[in-house]
N, C-alpha and C. Protein backbone atom coordinates (compact mmCIF):
# COMPACT_ATOMS: atom_id res chain seq x y z
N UNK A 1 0.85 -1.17 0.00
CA UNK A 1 0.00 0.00 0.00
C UNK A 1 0.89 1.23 0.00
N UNK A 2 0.65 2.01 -0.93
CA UNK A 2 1.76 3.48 -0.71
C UNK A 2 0.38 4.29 0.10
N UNK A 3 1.69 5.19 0.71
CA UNK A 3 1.31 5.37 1.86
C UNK A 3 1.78 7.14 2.13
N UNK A 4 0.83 7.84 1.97
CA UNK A 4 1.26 9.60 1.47
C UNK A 4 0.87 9.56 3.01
N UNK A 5 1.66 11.36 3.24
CA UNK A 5 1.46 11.48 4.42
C UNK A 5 1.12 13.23 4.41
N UNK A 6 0.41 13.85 5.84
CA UNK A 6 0.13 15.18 5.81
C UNK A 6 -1.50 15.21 6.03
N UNK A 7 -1.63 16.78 5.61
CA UNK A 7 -3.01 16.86 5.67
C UNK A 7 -3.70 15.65 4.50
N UNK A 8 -3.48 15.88 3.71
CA UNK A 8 -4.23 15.07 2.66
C UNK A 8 -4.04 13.37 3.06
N UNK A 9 -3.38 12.73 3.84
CA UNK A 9 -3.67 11.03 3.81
C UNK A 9 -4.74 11.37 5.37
N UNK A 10 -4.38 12.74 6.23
CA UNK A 10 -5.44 12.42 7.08
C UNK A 10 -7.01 12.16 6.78
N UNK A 11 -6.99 13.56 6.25
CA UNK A 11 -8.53 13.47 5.20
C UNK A 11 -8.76 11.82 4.41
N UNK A 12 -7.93 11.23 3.63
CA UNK A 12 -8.22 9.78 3.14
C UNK A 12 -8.56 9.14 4.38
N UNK A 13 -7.83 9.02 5.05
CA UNK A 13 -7.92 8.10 6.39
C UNK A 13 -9.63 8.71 7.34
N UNK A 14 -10.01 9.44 7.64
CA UNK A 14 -10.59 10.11 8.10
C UNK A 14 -11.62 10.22 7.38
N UNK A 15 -12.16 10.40 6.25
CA UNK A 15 -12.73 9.64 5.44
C UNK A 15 -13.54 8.62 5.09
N UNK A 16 -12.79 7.42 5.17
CA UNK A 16 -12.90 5.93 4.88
C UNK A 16 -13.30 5.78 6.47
N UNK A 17 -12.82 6.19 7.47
CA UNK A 17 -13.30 5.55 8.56
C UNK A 17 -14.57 5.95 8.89
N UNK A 18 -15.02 7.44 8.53
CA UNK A 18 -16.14 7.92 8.27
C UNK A 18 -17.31 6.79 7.75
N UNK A 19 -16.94 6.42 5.97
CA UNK A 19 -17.87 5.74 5.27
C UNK A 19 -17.97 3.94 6.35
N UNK A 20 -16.94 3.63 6.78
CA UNK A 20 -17.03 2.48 7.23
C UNK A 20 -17.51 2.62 8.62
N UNK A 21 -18.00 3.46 9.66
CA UNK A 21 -18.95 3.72 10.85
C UNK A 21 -20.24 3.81 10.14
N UNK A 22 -20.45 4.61 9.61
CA UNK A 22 -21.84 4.84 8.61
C UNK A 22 -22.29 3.64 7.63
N UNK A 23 -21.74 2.61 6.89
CA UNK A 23 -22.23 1.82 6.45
C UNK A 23 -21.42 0.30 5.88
N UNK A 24 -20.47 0.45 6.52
CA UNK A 24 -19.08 -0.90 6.83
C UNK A 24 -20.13 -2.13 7.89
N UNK A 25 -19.39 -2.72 7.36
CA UNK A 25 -19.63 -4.52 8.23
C UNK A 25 -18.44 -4.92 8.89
N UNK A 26 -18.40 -5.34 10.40
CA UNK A 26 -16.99 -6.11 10.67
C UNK A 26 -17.43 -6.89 11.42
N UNK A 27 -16.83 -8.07 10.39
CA UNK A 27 -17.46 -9.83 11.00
C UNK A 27 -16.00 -9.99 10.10
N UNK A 28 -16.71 -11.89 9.85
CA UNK A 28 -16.02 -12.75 9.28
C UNK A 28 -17.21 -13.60 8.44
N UNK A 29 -16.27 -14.52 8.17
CA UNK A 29 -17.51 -15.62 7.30
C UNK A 29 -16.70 -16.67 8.80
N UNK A 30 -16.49 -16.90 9.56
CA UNK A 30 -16.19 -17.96 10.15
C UNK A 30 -14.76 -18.55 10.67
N UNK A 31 -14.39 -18.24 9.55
CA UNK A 31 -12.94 -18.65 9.12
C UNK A 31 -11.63 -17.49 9.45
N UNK A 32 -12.39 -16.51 8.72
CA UNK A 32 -11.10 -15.34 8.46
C UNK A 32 -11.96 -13.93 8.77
N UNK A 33 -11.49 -13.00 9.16
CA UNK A 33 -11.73 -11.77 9.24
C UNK A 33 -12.01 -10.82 8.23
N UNK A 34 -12.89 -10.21 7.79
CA UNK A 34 -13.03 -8.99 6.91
C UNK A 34 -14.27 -7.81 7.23
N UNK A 35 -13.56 -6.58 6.51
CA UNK A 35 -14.28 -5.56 6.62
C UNK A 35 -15.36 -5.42 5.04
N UNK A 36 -16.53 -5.43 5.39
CA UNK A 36 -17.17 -4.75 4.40
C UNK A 36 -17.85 -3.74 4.04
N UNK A 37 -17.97 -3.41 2.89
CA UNK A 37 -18.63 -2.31 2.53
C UNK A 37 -19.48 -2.81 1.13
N UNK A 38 -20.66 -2.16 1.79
CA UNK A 38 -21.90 -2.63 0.87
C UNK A 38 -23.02 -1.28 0.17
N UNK A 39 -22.69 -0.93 -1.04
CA UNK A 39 -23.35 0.02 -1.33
C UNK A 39 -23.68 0.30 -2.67
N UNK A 40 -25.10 0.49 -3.23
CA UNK A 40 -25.78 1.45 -4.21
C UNK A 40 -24.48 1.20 -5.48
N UNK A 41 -24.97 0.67 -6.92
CA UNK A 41 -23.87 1.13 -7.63
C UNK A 41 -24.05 2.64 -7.88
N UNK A 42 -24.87 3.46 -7.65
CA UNK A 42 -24.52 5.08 -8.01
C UNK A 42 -23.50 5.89 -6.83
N UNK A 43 -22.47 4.76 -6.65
CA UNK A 43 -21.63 4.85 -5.73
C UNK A 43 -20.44 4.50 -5.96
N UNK A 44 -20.38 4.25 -7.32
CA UNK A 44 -19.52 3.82 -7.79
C UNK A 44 -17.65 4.57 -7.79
N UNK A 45 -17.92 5.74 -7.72
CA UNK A 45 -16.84 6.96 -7.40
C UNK A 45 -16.25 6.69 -6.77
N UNK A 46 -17.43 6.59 -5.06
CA UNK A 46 -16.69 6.28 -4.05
C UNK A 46 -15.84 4.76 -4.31
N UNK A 47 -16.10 3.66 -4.59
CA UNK A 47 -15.46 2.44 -4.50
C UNK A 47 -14.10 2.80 -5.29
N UNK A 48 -13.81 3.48 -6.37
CA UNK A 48 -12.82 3.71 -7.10
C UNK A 48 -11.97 4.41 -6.32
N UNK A 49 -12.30 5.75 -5.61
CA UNK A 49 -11.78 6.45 -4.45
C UNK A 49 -11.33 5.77 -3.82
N UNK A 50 -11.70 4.33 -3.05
CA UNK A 50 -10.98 3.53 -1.86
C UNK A 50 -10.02 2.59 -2.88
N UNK A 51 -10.41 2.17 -3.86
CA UNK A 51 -9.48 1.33 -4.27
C UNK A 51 -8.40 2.15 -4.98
N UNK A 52 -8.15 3.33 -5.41
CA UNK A 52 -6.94 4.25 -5.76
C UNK A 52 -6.28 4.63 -4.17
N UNK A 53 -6.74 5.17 -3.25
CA UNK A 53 -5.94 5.68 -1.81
C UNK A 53 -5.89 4.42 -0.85
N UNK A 54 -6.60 3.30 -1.22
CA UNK A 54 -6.24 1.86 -0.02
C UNK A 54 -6.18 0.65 -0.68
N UNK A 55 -5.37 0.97 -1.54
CA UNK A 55 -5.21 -0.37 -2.22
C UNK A 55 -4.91 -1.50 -1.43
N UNK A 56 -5.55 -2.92 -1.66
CA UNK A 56 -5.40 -3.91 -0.58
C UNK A 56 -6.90 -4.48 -0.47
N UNK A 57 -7.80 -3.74 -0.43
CA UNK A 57 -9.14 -4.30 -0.52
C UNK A 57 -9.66 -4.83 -2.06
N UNK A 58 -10.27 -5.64 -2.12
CA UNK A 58 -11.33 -5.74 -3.63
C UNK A 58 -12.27 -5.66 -3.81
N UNK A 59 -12.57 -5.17 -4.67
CA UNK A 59 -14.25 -4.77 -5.50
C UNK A 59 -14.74 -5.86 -6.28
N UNK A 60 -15.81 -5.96 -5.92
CA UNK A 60 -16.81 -7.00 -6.45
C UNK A 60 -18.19 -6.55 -6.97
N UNK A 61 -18.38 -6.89 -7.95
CA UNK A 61 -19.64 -6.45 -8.54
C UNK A 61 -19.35 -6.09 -9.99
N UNK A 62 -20.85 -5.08 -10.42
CA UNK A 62 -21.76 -4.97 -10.03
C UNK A 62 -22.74 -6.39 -9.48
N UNK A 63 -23.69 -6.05 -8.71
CA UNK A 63 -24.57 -7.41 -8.38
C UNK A 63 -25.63 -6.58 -8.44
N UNK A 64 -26.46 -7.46 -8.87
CA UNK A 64 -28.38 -7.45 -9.41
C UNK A 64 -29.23 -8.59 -8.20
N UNK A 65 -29.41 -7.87 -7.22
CA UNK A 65 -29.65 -8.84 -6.38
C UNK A 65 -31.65 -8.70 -5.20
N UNK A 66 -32.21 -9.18 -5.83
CA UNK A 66 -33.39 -9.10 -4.91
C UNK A 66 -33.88 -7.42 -4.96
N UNK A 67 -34.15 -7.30 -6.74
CA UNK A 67 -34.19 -5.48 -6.83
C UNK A 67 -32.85 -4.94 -6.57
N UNK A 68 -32.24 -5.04 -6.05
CA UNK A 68 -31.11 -4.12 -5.38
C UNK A 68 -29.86 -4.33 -6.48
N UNK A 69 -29.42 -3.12 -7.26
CA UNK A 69 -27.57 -2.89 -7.68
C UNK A 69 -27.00 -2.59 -6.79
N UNK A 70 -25.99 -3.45 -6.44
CA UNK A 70 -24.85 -2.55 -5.45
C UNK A 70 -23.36 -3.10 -5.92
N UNK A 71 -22.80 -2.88 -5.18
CA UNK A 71 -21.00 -2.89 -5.17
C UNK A 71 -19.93 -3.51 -3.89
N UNK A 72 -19.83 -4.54 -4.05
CA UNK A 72 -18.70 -4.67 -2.50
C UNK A 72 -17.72 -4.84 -2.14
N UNK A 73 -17.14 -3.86 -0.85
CA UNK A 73 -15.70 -3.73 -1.37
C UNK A 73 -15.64 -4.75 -0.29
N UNK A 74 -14.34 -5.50 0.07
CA UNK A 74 -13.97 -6.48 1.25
C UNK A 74 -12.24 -6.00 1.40
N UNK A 75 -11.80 -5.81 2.78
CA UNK A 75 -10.84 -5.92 3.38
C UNK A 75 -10.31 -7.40 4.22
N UNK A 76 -9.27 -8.17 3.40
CA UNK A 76 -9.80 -9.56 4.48
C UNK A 76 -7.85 -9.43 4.31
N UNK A 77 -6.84 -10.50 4.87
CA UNK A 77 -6.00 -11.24 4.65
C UNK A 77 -5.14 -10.22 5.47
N UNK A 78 -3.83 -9.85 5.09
CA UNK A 78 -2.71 -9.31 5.44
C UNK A 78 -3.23 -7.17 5.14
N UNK A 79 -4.06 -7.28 4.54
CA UNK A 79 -4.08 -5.36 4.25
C UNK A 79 -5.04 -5.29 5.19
N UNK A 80 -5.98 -6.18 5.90
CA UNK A 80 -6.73 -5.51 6.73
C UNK A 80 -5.77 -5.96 8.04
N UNK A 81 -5.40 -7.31 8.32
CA UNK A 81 -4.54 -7.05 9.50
C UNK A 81 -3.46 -5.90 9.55
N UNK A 82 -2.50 -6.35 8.57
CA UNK A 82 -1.47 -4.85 8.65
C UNK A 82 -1.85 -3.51 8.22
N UNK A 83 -2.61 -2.94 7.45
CA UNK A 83 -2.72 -1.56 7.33
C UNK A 83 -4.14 -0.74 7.89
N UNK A 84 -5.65 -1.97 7.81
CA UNK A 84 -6.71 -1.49 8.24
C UNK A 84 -7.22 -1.64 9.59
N UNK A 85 -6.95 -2.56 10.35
CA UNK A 85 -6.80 -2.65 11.83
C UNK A 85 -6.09 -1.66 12.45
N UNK A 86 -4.85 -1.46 11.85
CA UNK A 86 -4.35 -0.33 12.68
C UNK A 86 -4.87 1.18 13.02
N UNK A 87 -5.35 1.59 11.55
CA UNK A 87 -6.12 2.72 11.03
C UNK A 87 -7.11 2.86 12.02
N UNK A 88 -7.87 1.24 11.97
CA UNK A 88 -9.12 1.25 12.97
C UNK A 88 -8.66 1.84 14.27
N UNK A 89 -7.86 1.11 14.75
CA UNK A 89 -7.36 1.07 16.43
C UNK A 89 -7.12 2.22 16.71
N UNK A 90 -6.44 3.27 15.75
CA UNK A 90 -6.17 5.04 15.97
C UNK A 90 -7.30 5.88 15.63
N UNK A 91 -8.35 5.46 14.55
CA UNK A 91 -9.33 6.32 14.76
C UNK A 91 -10.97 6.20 15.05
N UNK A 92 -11.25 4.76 15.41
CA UNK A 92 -12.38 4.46 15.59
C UNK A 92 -12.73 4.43 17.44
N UNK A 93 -13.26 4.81 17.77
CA UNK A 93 -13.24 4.72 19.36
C UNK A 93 -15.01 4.59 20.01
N UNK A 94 -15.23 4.55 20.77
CA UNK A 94 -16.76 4.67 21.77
C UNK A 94 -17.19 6.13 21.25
N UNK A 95 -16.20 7.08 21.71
CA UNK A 95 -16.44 8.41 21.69
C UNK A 95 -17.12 8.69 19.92
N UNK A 96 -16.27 8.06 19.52
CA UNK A 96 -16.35 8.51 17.78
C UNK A 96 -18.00 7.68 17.46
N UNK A 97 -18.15 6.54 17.64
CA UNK A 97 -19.60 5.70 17.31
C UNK A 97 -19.27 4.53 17.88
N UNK A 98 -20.05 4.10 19.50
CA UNK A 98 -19.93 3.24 20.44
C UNK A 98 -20.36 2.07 19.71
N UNK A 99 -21.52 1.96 18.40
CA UNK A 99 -21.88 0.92 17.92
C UNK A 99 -20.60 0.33 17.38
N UNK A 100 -20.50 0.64 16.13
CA UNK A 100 -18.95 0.33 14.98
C UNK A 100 -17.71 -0.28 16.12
N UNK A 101 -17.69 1.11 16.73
CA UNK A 101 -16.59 0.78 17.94
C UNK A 101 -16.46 -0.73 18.32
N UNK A 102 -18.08 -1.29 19.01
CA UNK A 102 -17.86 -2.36 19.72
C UNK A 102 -18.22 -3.65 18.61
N UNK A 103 -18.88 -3.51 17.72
CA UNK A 103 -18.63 -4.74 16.35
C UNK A 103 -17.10 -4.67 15.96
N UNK A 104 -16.81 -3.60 15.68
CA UNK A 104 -14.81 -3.81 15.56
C UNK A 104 -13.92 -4.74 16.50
N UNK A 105 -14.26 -3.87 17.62
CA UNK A 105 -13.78 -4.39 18.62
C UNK A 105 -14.08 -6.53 18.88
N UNK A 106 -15.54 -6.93 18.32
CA UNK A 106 -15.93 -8.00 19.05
C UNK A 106 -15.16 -9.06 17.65
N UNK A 107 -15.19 -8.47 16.48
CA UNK A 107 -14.20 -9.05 14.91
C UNK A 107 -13.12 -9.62 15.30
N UNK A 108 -12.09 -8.33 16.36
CA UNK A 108 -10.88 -8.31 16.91
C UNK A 108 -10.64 -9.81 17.54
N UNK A 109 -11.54 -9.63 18.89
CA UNK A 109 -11.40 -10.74 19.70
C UNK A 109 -12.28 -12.14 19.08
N UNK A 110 -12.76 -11.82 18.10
CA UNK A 110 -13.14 -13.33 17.73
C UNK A 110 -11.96 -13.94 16.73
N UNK A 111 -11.67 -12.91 16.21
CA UNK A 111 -10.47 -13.28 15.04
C UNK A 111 -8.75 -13.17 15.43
N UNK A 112 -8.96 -12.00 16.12
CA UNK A 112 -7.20 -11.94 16.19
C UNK A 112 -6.76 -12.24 17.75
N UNK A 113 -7.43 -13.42 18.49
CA UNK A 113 -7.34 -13.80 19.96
C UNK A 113 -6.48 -13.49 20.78
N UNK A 114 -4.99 -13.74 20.31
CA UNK A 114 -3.71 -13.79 20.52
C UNK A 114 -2.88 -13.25 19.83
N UNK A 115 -3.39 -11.69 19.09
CA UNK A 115 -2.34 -11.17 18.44
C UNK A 115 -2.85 -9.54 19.43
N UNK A 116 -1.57 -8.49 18.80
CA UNK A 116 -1.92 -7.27 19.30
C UNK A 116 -3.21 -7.08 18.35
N UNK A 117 -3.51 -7.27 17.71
CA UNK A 117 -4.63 -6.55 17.15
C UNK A 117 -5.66 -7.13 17.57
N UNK A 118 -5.93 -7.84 18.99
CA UNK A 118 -7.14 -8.01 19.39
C UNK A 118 -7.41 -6.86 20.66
N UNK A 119 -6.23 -6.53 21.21
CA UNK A 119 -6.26 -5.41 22.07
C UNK A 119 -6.86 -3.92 21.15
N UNK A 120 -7.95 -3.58 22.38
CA UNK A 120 -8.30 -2.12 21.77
C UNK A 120 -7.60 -1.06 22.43
């Protein structure tokens, strides 16, 4: 992942953690850990936006599903342990949105048991 720094990667960062309190998923399928994001293809901008400034996640779609177009991005493997967990751990908190906060937090300890990234 390149990795700019200053005002402008705060805003990226700040940002994305924004869209992922407001309409992100953090589970797993069972197995492995990932972040999702599930949204509208007239949203399409935005998905291009995360995949140019956080490269590491993938886009999937379009899907035609039960009426619904949408788009999904997934964070799973080594870019969400090493670059999006961390991101999380510095800017997601109770204070910021106690919900997100504590589904992050419960991903952590179901998935990363015995690593630092289960500590919040």
């Amino acid at each position: 992942m390149t990795v700019k720094h200053g005002a402008s990667r705060e805003f990226d960062i700040g940002f994305l953690v924004g869209v992922l309190v407001g309409e992100g998923h953090f589970g797993g399928d069972g197995r492995q850990p990932h972040v999702t994001l599930r949204m509208h293809t007239d949203h399409k901008a935005l998905f291009d936006w995360i995949m140019e400034h956080f490269p590491g996640g993938k886009l999937y779609g379009p899907y035609r599903h039960g009426g619904r177009q949408y788009y999904q991005w997934m964070a799973r493997g080594s870019f969400l342990r090493e670059h999006l967990v961390p991101l999380l751990d510095r800017y997601l908190d109770e204070k910021l949105d106690a919900k997100a906060a504590h589904r992050f937090q419960a991903m952590k300890a179901r998935y990363f048991p015995d690593s630092d990234a289960a500590a919040g």
